[in-house]
PDB file of N, CA and C in Angstrom:
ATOM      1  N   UNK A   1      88.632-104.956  51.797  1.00  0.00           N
ATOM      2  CA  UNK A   1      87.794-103.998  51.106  1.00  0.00           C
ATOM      3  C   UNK A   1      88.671-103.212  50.124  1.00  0.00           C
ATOM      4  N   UNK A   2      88.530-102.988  48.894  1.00  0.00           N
ATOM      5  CA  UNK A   2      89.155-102.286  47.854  1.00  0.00           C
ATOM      6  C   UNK A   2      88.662-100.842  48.043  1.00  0.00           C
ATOM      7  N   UNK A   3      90.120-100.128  48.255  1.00  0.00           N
ATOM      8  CA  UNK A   3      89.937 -98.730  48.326  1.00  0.00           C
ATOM      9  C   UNK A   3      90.606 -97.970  46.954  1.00  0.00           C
ATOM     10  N   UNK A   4      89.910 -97.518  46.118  1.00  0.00           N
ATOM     11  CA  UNK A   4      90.613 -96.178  45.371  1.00  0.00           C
ATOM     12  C   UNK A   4      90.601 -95.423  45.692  1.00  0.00           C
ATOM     13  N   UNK A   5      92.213 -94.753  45.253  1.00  0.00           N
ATOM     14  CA  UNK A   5      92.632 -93.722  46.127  1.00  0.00           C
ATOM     15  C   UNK A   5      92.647 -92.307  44.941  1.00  0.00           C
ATOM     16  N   UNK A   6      92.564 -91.375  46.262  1.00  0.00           N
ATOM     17  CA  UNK A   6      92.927 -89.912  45.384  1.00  0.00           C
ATOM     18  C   UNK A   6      91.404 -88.969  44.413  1.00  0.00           C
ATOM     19  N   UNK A   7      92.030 -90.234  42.633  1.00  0.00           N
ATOM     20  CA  UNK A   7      91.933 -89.267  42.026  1.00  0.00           C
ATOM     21  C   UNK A   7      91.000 -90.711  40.999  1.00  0.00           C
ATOM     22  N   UNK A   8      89.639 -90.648  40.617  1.00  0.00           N
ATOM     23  CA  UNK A   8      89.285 -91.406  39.689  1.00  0.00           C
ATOM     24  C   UNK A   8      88.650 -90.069  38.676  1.00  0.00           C
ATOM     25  N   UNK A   9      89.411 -89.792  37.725  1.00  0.00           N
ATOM     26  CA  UNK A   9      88.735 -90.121  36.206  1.00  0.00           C
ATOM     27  C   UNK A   9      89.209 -90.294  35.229  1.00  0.00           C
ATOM     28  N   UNK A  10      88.940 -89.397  33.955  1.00  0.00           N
ATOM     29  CA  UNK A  10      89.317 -90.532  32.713  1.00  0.00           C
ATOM     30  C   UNK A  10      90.380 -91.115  32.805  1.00  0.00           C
ATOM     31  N   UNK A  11      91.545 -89.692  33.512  1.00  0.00           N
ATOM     32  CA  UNK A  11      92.939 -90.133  33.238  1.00  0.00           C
ATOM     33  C   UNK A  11      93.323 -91.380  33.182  1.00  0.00           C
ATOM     34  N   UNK A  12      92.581 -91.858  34.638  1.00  0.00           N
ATOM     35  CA  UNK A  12      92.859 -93.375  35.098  1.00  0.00           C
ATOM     36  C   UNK A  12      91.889 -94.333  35.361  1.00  0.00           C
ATOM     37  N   UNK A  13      90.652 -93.743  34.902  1.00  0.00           N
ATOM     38  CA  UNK A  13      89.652 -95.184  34.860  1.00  0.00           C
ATOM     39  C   UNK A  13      90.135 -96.109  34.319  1.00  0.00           C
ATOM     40  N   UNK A  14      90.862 -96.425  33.330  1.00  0.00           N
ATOM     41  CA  UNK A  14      91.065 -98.098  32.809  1.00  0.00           C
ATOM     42  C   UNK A  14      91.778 -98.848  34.019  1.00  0.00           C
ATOM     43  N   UNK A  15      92.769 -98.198  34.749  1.00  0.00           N
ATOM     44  CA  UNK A  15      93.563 -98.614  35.838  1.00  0.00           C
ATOM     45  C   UNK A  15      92.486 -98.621  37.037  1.00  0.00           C
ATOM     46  N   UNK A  16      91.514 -98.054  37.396  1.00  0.00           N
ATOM     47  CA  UNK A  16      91.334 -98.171  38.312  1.00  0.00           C
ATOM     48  C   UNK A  16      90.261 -99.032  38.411  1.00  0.00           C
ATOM     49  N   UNK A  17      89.378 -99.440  36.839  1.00  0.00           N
ATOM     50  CA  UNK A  17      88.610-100.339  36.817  1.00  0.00           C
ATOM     51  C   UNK A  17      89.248-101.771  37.007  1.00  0.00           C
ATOM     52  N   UNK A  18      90.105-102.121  36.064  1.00  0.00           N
ATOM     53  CA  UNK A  18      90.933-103.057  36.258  1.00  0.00           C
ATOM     54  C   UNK A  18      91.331-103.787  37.550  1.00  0.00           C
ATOM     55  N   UNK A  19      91.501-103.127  38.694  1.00  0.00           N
ATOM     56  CA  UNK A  19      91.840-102.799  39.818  1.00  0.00           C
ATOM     57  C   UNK A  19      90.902-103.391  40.788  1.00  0.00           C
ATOM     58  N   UNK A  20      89.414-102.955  40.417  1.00  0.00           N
ATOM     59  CA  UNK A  20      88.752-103.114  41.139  1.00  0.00           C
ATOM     60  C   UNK A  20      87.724-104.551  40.540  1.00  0.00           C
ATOM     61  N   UNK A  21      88.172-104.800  39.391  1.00  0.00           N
ATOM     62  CA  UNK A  21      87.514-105.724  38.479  1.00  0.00           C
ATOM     63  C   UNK A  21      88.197-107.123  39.551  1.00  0.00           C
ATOM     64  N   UNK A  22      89.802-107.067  39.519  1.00  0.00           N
ATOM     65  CA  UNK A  22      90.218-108.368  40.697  1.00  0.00           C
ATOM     66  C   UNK A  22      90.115-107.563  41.441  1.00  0.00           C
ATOM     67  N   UNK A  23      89.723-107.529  42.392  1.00  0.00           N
ATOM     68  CA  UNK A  23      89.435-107.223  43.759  1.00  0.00           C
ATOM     69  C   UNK A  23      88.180-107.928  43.860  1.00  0.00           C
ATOM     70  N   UNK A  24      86.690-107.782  42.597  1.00  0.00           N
ATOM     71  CA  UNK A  24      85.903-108.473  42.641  1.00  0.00           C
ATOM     72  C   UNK A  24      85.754-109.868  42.243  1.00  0.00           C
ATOM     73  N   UNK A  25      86.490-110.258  41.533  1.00  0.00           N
ATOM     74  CA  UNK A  25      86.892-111.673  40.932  1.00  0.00           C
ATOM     75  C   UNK A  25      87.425-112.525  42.350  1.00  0.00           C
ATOM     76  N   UNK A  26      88.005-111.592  43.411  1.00  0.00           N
ATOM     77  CA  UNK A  26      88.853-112.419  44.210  1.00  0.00           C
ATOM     78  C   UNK A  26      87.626-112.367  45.697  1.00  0.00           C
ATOM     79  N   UNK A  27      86.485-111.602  45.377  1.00  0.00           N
ATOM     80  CA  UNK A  27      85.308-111.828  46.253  1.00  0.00           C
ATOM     81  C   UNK A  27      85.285-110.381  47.072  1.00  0.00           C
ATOM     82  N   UNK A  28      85.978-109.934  46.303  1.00  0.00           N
ATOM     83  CA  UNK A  28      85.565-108.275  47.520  1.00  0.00           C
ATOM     84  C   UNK A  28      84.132-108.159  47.119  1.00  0.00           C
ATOM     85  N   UNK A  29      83.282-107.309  48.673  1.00  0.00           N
ATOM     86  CA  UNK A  29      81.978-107.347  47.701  1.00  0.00           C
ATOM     87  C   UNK A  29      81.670-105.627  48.291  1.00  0.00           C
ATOM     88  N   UNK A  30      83.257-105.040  48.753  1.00  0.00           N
ATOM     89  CA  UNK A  30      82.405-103.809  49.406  1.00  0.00           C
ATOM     90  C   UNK A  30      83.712-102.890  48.687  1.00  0.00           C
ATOM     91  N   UNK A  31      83.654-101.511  48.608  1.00  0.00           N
ATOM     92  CA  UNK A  31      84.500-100.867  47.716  1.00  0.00           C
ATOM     93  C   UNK A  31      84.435 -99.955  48.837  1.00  0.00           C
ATOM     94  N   UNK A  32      85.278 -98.916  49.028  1.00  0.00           N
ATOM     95  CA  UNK A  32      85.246 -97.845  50.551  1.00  0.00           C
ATOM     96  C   UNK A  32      86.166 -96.533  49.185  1.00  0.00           C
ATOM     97  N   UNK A  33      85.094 -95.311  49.173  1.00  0.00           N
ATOM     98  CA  UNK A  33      85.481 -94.673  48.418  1.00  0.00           C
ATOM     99  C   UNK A  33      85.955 -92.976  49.130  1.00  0.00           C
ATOM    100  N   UNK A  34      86.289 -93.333  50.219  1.00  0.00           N
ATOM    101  CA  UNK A  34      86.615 -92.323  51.317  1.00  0.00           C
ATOM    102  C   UNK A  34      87.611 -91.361  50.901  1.00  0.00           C
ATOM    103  N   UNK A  35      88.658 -92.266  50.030  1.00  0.00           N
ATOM    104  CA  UNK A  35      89.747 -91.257  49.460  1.00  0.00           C
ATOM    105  C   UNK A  35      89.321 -90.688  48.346  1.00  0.00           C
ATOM    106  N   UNK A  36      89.020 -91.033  47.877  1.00  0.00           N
ATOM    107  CA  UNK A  36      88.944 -90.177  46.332  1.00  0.00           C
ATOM    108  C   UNK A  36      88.379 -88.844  46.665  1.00  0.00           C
ATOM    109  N   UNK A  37      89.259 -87.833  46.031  1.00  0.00           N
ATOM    110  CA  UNK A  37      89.306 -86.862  46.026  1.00  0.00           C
ATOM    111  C   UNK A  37      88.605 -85.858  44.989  1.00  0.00           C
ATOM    112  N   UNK A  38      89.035 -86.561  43.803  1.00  0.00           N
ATOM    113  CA  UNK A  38      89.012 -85.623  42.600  1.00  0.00           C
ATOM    114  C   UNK A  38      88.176 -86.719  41.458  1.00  0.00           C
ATOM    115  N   UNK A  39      86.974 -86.985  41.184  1.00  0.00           N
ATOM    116  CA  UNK A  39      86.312 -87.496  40.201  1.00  0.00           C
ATOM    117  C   UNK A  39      85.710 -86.796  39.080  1.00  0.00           C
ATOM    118  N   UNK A  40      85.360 -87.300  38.218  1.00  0.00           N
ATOM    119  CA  UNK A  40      84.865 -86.889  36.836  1.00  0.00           C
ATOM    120  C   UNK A  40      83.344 -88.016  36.491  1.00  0.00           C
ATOM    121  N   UNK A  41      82.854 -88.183  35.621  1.00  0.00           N
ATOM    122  CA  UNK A  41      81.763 -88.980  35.045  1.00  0.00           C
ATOM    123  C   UNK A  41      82.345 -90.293  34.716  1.00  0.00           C
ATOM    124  N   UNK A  42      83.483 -90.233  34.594  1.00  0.00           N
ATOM    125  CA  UNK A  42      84.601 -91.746  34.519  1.00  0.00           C
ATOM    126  C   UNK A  42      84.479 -92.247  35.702  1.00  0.00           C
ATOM    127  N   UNK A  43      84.299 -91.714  36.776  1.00  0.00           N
ATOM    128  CA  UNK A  43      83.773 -92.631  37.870  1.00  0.00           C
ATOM    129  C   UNK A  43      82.728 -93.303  38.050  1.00  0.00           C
ATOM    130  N   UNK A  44      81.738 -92.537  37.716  1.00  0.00           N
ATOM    131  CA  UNK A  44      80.128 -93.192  37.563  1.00  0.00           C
ATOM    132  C   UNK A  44      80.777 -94.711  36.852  1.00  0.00           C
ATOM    133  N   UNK A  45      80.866 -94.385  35.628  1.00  0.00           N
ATOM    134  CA  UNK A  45      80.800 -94.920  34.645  1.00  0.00           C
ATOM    135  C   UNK A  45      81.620 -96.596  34.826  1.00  0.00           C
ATOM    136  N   UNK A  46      83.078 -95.902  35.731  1.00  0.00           N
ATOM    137  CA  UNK A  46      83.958 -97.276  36.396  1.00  0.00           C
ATOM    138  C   UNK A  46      82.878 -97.816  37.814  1.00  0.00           C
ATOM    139  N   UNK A  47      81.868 -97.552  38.141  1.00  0.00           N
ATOM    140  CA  UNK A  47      81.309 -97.842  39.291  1.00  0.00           C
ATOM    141  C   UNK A  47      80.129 -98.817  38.687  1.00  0.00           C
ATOM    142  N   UNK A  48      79.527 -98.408  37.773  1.00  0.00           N
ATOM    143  CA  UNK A  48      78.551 -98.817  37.106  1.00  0.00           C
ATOM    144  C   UNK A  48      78.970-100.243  36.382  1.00  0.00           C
ATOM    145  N   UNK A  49      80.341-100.697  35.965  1.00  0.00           N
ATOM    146  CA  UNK A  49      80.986-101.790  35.511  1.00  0.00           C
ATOM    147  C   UNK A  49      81.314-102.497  36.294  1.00  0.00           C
ATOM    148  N   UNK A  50      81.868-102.279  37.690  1.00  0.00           N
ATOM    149  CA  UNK A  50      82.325-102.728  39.014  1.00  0.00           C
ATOM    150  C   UNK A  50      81.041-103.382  39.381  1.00  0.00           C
ATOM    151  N   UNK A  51      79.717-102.359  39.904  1.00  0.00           N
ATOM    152  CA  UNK A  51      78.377-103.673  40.136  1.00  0.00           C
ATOM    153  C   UNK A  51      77.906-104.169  39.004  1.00  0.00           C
ATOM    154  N   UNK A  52      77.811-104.300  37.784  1.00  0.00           N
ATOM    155  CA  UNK A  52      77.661-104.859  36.854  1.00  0.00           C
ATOM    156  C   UNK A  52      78.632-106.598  36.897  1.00  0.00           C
ATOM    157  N   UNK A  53      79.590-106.335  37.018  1.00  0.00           N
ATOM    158  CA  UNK A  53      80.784-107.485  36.936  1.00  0.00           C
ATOM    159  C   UNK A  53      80.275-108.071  38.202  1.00  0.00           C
ATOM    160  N   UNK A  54      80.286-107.322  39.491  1.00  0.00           N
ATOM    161  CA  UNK A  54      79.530-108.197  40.482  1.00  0.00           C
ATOM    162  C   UNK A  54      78.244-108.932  40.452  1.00  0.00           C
ATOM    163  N   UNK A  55      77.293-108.203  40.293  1.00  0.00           N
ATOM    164  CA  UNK A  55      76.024-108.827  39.904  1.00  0.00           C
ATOM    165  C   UNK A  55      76.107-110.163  38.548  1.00  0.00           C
ATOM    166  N   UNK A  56      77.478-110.239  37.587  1.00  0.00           N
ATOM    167  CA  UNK A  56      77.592-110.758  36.697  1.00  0.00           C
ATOM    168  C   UNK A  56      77.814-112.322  37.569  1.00  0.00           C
ATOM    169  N   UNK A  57      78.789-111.893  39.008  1.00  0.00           N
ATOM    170  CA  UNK A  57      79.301-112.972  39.083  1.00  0.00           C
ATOM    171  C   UNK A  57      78.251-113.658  40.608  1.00  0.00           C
ATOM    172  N   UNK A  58      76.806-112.894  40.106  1.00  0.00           N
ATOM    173  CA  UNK A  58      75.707-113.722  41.415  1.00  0.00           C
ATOM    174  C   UNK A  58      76.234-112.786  43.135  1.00  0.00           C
ATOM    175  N   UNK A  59      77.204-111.816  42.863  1.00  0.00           N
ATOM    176  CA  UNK A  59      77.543-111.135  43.830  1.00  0.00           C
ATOM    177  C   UNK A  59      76.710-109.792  44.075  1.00  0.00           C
ATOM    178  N   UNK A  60      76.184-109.378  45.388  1.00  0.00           N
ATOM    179  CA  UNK A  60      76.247-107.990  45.688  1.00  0.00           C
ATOM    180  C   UNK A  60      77.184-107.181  45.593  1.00  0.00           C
ATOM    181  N   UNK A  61      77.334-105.992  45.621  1.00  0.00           N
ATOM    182  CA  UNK A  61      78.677-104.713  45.418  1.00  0.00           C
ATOM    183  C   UNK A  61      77.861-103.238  46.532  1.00  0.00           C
ATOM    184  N   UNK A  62      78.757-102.927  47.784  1.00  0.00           N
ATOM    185  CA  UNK A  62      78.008-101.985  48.317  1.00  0.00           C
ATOM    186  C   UNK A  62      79.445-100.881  48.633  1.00  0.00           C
ATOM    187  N   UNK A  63      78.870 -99.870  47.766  1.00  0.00           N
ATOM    188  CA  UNK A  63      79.809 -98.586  47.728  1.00  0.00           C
ATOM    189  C   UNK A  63      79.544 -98.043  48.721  1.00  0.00           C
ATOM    190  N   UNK A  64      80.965 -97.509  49.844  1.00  0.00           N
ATOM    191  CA  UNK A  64      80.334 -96.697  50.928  1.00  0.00           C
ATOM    192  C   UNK A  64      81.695 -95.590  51.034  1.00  0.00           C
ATOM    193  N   UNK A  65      81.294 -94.696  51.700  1.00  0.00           N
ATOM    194  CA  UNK A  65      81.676 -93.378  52.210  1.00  0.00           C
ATOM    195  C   UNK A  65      82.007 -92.627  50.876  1.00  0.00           C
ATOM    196  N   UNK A  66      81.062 -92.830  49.704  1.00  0.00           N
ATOM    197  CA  UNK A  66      80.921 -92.068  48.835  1.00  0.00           C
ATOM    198  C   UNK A  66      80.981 -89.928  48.659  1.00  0.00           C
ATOM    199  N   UNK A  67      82.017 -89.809  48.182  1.00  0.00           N
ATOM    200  CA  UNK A  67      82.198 -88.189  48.719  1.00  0.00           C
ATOM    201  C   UNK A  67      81.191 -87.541  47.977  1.00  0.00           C
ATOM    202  N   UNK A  68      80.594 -86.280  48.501  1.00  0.00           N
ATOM    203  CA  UNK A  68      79.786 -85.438  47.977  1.00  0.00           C
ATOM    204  C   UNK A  68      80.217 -85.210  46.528  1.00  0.00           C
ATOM    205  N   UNK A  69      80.847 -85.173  46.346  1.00  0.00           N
ATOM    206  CA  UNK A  69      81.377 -84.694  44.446  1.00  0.00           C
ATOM    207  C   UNK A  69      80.840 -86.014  43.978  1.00  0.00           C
ATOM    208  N   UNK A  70      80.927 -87.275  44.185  1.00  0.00           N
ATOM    209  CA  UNK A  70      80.830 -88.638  43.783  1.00  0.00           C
ATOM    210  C   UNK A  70      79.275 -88.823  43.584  1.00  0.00           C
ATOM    211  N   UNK A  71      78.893 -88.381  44.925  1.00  0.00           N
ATOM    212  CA  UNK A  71      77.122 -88.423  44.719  1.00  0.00           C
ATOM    213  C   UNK A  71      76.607 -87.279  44.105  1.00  0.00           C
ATOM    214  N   UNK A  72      77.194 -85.909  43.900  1.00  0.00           N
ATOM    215  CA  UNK A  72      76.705 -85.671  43.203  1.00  0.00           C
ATOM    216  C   UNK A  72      75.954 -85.989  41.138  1.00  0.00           C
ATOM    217  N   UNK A  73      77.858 -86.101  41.257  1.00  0.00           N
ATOM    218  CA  UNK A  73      77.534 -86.843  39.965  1.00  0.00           C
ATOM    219  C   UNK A  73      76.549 -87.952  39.838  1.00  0.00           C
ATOM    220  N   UNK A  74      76.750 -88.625  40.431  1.00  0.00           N
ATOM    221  CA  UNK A  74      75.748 -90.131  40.367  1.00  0.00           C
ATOM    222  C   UNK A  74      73.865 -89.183  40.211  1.00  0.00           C
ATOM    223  N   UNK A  75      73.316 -88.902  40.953  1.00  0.00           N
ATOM    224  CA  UNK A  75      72.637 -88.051  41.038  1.00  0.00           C
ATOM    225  C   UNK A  75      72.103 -87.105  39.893  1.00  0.00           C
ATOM    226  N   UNK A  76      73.034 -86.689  39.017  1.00  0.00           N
ATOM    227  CA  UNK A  76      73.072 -85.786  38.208  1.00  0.00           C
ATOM    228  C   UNK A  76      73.113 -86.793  36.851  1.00  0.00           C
ATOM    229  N   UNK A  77      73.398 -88.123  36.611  1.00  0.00           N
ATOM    230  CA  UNK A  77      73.596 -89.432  35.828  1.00  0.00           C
ATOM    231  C   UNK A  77      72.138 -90.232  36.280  1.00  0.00           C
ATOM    232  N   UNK A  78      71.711 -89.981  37.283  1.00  0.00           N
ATOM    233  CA  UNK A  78      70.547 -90.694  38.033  1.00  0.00           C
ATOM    234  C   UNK A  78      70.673 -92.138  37.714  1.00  0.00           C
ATOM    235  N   UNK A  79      72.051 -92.479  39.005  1.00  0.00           N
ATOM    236  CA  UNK A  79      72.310 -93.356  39.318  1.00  0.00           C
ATOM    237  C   UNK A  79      72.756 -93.719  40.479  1.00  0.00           C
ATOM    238  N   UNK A  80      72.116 -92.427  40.909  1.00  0.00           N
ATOM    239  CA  UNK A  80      72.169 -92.648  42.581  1.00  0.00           C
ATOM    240  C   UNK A  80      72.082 -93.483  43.404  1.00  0.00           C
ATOM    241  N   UNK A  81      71.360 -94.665  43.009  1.00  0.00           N
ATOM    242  CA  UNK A  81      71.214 -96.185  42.922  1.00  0.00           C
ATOM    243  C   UNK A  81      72.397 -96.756  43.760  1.00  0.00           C
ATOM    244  N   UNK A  82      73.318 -96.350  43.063  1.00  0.00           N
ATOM    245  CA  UNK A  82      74.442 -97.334  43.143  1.00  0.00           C
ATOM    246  C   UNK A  82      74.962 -96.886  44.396  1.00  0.00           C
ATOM    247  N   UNK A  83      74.801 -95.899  44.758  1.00  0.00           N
ATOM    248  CA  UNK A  83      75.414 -95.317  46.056  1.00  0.00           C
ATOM    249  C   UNK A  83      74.757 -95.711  47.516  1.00  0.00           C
ATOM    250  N   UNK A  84      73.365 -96.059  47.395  1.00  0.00           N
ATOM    251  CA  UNK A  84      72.281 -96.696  48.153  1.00  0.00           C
ATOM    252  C   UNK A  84      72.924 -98.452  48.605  1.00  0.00           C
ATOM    253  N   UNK A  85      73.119 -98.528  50.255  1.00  0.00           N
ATOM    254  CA  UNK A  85      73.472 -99.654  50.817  1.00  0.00           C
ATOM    255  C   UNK A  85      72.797-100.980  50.082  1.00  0.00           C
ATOM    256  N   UNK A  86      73.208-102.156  49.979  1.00  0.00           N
ATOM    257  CA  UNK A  86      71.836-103.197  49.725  1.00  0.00           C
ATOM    258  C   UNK A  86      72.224-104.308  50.909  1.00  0.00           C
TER     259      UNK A  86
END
């Protein structure tokens, strides 16, 4: 399971998309977002490309232990969606 850690936003969305882009190429289909600490709208935004690239590749993508700051945003983007098990 691909975990990002800490800290996702702008600073390091390209790295952390990247990141999670092979992780999905190599068949991860679950992301565990327990660490992240400190997000911005660059997260949505790297989350939203992550199931996109999955769904690209006929795959599910299920984000879990999403932190309150994380859903909020999503929520507030109304894409709360993505945070919802499938």
């Amino acid at each position: 399971m691909f975990r990002p850690t800490l800290t996702l936003t702008v600073n390091n969305a390209k790295t952390a998309l990247d990141a999670g882009l092979s992780a999905i190429e190599n068949g991860q289909t679950e992301i565990d977002l327990a660490q992240l600490t400190v997000v911005d709208s660059a997260a949505v935004a790297t989350m939203v490309a992550w199931r996109r690239a999955a769904l690209d590749r006929g795959a599910s993508l299920t984000f879990r232990n999403a932190p309150a700051n994380l859903r909020s945003l999503a929520e507030l983007y109304d894409v709360a969606e993505l945070l919802h098990q499938h």
